[in-house]
PDB file of N, CA and C in Angstrom:
ATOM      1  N   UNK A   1       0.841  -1.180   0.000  1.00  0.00           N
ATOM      2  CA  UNK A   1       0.000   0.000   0.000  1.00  0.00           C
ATOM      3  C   UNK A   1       0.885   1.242   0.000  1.00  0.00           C
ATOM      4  N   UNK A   2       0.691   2.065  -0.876  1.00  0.00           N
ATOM      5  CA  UNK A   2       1.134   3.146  -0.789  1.00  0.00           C
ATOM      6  C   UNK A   2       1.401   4.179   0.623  1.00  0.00           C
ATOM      7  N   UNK A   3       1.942   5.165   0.877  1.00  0.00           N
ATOM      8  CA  UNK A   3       1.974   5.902   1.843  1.00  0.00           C
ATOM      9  C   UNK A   3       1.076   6.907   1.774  1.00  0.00           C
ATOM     10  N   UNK A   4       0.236   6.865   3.279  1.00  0.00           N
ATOM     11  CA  UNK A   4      -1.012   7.728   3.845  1.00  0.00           C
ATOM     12  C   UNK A   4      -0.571   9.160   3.773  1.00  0.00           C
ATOM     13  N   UNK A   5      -0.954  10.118   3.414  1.00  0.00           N
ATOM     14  CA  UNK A   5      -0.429  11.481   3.286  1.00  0.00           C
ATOM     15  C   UNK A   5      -1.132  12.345   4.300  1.00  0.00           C
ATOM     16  N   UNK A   6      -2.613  12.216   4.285  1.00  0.00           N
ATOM     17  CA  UNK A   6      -3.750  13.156   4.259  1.00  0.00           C
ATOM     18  C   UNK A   6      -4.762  12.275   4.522  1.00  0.00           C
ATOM     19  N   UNK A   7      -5.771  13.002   5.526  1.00  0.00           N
ATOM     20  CA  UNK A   7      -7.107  12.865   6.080  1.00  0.00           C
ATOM     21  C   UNK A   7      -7.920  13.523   6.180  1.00  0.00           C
ATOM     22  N   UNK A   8      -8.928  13.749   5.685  1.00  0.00           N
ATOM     23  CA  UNK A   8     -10.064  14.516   6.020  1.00  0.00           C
ATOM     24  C   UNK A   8     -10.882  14.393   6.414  1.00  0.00           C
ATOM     25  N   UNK A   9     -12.080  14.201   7.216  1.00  0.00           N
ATOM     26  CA  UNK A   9     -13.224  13.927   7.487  1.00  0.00           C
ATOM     27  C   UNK A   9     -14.317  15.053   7.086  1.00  0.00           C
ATOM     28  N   UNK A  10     -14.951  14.654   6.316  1.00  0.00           N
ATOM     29  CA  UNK A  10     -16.220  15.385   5.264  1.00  0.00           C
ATOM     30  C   UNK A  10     -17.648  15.086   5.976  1.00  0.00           C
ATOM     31  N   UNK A  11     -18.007  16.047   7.136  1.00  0.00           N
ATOM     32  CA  UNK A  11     -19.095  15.539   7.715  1.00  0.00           C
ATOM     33  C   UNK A  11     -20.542  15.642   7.107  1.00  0.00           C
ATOM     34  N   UNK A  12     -20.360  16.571   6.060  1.00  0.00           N
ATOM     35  CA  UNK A  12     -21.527  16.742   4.849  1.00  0.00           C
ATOM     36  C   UNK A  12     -21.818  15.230   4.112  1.00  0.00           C
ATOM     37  N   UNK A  13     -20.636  14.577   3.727  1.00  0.00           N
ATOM     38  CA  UNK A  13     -20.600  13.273   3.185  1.00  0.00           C
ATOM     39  C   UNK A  13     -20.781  11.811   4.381  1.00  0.00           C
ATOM     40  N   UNK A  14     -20.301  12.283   5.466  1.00  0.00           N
ATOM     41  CA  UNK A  14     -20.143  11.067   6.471  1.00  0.00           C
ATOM     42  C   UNK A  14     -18.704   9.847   5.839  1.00  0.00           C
ATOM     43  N   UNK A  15     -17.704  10.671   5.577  1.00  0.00           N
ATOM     44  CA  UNK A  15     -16.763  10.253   4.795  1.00  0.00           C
ATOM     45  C   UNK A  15     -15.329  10.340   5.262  1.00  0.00           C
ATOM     46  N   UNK A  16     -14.602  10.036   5.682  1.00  0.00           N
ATOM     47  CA  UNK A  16     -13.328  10.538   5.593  1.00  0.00           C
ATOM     48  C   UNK A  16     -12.267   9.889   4.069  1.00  0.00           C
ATOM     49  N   UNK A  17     -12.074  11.247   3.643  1.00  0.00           N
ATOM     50  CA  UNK A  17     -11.365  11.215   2.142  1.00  0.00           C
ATOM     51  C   UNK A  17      -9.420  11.104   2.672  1.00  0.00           C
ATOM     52  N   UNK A  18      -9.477  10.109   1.847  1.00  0.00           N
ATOM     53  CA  UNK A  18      -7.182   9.999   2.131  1.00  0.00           C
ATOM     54  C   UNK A  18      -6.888  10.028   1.172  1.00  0.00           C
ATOM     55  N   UNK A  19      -5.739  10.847   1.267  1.00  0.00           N
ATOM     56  CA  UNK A  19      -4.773  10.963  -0.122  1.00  0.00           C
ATOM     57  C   UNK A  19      -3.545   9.702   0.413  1.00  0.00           C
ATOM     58  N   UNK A  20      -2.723   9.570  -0.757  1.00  0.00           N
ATOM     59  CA  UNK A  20      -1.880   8.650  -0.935  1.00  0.00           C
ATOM     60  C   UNK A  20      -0.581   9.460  -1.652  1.00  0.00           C
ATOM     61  N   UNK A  21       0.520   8.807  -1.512  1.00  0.00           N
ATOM     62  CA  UNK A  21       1.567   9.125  -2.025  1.00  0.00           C
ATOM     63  C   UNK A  21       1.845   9.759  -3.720  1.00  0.00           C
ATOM     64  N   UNK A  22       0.978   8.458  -4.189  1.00  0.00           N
ATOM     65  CA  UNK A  22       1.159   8.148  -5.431  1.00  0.00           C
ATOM     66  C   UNK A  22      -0.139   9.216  -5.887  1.00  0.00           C
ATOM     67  N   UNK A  23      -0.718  10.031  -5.472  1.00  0.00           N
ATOM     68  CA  UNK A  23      -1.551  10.947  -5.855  1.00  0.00           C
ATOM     69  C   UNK A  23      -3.406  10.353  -5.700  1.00  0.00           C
ATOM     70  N   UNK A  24      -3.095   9.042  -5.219  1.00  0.00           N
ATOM     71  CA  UNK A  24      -4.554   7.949  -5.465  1.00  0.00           C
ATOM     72  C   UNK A  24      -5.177   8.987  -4.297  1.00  0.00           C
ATOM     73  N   UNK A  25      -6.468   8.781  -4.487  1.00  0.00           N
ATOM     74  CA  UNK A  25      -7.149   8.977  -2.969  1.00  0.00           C
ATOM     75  C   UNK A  25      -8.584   8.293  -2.219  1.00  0.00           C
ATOM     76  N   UNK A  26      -9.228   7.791  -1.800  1.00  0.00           N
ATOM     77  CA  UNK A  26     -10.357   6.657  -1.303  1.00  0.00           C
ATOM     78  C   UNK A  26     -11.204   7.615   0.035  1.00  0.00           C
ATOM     79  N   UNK A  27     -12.198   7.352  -0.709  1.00  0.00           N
ATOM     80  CA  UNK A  27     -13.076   7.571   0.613  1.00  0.00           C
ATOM     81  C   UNK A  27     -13.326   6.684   1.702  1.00  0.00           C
ATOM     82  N   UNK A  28     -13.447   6.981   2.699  1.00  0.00           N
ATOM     83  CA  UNK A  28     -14.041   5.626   3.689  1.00  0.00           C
ATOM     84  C   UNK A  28     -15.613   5.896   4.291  1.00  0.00           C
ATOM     85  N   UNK A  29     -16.519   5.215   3.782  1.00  0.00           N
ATOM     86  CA  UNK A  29     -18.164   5.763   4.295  1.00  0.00           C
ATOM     87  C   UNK A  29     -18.018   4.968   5.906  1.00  0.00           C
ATOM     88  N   UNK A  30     -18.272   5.765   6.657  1.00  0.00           N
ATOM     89  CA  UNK A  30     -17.921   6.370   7.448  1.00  0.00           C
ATOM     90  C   UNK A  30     -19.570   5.491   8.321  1.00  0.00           C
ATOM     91  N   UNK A  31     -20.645   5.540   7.613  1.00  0.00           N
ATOM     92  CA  UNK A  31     -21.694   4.648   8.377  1.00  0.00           C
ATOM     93  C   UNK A  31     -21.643   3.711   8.055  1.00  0.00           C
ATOM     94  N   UNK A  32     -21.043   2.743   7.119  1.00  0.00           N
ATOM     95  CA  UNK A  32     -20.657   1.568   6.687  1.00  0.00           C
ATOM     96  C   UNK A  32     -19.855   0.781   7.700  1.00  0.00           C
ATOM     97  N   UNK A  33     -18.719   2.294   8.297  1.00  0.00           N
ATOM     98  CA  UNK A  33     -18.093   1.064   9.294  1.00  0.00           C
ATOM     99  C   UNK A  33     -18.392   1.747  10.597  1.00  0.00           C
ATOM    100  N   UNK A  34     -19.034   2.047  11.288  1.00  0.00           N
ATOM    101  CA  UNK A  34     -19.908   2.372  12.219  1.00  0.00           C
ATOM    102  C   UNK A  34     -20.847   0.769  12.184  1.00  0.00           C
ATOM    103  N   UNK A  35     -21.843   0.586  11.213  1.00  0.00           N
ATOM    104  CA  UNK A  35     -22.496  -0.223  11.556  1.00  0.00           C
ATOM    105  C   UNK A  35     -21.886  -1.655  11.364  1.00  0.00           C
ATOM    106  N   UNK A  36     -20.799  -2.312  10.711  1.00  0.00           N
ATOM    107  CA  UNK A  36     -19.832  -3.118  10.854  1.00  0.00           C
ATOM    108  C   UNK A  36     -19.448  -3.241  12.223  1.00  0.00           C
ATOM    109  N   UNK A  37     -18.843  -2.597  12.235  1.00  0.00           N
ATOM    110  CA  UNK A  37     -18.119  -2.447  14.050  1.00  0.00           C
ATOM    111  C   UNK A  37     -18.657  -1.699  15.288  1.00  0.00           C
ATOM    112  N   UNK A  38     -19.450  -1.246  14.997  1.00  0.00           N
ATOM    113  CA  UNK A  38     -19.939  -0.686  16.669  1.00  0.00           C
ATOM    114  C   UNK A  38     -20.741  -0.980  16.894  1.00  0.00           C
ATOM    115  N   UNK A  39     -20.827  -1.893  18.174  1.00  0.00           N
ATOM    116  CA  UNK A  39     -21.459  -2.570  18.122  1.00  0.00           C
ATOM    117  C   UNK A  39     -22.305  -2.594  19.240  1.00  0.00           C
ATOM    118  N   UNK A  40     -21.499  -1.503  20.320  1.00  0.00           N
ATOM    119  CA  UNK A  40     -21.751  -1.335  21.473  1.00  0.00           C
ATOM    120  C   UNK A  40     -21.631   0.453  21.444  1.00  0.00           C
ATOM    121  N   UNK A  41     -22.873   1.359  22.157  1.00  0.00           N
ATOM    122  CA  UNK A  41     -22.465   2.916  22.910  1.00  0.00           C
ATOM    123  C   UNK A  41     -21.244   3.193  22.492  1.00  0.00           C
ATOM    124  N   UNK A  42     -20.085   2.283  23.310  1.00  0.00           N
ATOM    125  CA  UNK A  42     -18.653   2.565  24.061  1.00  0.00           C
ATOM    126  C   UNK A  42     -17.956   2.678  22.294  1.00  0.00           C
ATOM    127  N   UNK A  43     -18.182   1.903  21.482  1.00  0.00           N
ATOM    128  CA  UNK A  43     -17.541   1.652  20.352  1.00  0.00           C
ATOM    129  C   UNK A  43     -17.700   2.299  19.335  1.00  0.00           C
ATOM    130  N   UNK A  44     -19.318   2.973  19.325  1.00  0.00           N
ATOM    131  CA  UNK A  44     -19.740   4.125  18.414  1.00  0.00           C
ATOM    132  C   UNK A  44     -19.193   5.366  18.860  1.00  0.00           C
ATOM    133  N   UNK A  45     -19.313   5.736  20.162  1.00  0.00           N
ATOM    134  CA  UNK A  45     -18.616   6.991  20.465  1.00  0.00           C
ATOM    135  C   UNK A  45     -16.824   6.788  20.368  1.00  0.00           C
ATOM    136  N   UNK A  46     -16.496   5.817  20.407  1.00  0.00           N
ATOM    137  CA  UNK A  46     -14.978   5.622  19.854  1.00  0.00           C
ATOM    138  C   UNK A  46     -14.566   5.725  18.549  1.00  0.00           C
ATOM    139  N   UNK A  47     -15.567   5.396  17.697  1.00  0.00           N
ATOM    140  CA  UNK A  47     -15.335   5.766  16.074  1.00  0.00           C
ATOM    141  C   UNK A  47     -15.732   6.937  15.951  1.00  0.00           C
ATOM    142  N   UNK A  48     -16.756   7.708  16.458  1.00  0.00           N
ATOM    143  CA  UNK A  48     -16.766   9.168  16.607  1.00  0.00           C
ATOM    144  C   UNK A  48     -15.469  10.211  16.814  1.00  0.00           C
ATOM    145  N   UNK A  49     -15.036   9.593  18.249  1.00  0.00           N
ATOM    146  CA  UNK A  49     -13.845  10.602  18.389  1.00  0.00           C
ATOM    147  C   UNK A  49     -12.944  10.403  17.651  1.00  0.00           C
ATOM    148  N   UNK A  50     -12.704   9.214  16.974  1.00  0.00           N
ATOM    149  CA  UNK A  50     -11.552   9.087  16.172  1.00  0.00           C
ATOM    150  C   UNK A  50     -11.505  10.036  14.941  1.00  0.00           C
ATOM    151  N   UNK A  51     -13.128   9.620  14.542  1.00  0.00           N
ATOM    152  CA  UNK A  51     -13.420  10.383  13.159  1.00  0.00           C
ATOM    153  C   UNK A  51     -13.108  11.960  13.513  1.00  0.00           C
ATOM    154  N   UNK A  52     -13.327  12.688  14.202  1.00  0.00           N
ATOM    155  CA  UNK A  52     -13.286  13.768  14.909  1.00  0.00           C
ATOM    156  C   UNK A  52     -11.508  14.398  15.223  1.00  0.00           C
ATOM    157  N   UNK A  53     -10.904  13.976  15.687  1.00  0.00           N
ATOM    158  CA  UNK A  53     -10.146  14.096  16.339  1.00  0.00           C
ATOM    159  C   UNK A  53      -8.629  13.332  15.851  1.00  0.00           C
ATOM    160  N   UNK A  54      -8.806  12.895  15.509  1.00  0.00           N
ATOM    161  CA  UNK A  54      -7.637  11.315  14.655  1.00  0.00           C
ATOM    162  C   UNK A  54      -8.076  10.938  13.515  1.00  0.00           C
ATOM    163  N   UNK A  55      -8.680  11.071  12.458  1.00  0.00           N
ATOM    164  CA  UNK A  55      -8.737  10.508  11.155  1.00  0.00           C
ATOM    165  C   UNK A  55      -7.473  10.266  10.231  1.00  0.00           C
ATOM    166  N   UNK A  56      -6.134  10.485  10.165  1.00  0.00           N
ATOM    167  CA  UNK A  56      -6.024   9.594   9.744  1.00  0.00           C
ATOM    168  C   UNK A  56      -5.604   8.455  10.679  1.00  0.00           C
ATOM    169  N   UNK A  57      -5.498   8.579  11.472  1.00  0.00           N
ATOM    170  CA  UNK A  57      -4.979   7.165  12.748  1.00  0.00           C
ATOM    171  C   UNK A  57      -6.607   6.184  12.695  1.00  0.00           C
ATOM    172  N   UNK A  58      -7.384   6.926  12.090  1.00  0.00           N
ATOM    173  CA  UNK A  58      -8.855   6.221  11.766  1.00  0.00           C
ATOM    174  C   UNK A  58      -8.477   5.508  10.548  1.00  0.00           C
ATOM    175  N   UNK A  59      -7.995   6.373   9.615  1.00  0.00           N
ATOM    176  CA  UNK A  59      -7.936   5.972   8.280  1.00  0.00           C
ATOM    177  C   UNK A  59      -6.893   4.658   8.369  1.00  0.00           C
ATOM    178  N   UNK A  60      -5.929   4.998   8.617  1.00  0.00           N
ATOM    179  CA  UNK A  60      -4.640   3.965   9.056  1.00  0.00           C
ATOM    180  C   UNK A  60      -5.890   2.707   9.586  1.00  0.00           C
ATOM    181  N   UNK A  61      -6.555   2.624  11.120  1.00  0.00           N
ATOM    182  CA  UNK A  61      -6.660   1.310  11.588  1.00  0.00           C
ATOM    183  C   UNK A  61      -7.955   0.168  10.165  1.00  0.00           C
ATOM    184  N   UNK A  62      -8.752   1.680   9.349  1.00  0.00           N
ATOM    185  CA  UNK A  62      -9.969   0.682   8.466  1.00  0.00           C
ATOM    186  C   UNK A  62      -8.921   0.445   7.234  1.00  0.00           C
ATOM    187  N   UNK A  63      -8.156   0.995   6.547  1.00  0.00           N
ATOM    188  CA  UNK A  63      -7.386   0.665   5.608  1.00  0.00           C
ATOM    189  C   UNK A  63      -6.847  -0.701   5.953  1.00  0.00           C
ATOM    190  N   UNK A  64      -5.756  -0.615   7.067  1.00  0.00           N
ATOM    191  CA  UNK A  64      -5.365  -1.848   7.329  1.00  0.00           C
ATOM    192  C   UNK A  64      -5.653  -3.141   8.070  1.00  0.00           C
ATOM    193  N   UNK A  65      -7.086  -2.910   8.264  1.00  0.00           N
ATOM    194  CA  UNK A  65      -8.078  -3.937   8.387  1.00  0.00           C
ATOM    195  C   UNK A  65      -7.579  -4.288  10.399  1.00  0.00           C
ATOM    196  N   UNK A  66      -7.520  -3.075  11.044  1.00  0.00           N
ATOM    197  CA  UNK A  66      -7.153  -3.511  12.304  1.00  0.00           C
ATOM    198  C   UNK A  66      -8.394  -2.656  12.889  1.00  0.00           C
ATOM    199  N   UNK A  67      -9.327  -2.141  12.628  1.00  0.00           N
ATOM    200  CA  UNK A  67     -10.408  -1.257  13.285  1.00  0.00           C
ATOM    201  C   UNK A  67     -10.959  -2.508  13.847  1.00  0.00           C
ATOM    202  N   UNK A  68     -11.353  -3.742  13.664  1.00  0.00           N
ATOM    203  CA  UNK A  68     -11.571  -4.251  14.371  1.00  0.00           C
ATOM    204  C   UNK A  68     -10.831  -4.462  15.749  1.00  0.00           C
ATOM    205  N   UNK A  69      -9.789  -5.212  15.674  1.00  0.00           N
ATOM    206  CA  UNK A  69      -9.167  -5.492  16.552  1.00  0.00           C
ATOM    207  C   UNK A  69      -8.971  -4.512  17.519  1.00  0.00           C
ATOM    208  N   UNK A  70      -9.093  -2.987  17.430  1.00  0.00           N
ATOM    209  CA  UNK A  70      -8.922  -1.924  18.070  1.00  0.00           C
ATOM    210  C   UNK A  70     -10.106  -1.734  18.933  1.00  0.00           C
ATOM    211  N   UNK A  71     -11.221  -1.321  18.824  1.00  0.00           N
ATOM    212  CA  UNK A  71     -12.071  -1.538  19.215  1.00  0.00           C
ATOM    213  C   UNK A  71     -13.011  -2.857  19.747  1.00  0.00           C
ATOM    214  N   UNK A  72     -11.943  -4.007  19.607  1.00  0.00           N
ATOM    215  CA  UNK A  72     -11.930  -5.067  20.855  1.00  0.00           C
ATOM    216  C   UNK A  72     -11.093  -4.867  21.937  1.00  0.00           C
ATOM    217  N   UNK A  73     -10.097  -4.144  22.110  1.00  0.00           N
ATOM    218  CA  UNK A  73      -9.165  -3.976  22.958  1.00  0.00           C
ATOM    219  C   UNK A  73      -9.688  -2.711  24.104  1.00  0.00           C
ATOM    220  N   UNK A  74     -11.119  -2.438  24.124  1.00  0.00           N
ATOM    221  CA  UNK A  74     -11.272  -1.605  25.133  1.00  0.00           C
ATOM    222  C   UNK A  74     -12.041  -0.319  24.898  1.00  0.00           C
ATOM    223  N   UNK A  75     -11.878   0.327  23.834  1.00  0.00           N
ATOM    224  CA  UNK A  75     -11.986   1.974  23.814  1.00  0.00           C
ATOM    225  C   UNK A  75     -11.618   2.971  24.359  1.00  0.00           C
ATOM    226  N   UNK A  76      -9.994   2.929  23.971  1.00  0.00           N
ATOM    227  CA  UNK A  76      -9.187   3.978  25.158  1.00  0.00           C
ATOM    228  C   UNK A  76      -8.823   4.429  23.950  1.00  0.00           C
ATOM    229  N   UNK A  77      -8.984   5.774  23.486  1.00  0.00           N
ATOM    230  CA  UNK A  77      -8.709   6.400  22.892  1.00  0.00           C
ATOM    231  C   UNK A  77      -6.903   7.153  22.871  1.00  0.00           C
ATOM    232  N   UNK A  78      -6.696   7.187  24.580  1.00  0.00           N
ATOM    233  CA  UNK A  78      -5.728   7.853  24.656  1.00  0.00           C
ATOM    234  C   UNK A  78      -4.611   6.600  24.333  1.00  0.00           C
ATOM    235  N   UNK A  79      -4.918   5.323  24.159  1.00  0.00           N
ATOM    236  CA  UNK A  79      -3.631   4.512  23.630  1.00  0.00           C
ATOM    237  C   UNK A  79      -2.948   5.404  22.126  1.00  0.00           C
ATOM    238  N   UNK A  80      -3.901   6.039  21.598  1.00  0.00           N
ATOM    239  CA  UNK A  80      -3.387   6.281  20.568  1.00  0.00           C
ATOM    240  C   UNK A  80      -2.272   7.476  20.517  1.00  0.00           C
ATOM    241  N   UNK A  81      -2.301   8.082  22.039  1.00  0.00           N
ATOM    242  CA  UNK A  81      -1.203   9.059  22.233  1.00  0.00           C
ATOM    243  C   UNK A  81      -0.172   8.794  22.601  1.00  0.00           C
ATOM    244  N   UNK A  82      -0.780   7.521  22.983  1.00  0.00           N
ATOM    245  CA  UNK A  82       0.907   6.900  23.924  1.00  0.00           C
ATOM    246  C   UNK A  82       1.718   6.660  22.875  1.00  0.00           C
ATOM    247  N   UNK A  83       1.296   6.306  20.967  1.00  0.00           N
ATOM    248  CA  UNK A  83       2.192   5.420  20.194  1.00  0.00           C
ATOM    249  C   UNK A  83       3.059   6.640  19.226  1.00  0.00           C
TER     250      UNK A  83
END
């Protein structure tokens, strides 16, 4: 996969848009993986703040297919400051 450049979150669209190295760029629908993965309160308001606050560290965990695994591990948002 190319290298993540850029994140946006487009709340008109419910989208966050990434650019790529190579000039590519992908949307991610944004209620698609909301209703995939949250599954619980704790897990919807965790894809919230991410979307909010961290998109691309959002973009990074649905690209590389670890948003799951992340949001089994708890919903501590602030792990993501520690890295």
């Amino acid at each position: 996969m190319n290298k993540l450049l850029s994140c946006r979150y487009n709340m008109d669209t419910n989208r966050v848009e990434a650019r790529f190295e190579d000039g590519t760029a992908v949307a991610i629908d944004c209620t698609a993986i909301e209703d995939e993965y949250g599954n619980t309160s704790t897990q919807r308001a965790e894809l919230d703040w991410l979307l909010y606050n961290k998109s691309l560290e959002y973009a990074q965990l649905v690209l590389g297919g670890k948003i799951g695994h992340y949001l089994s591990l708890g919903c501590d948002h602030g792990r993501l400051e520690e890295q």
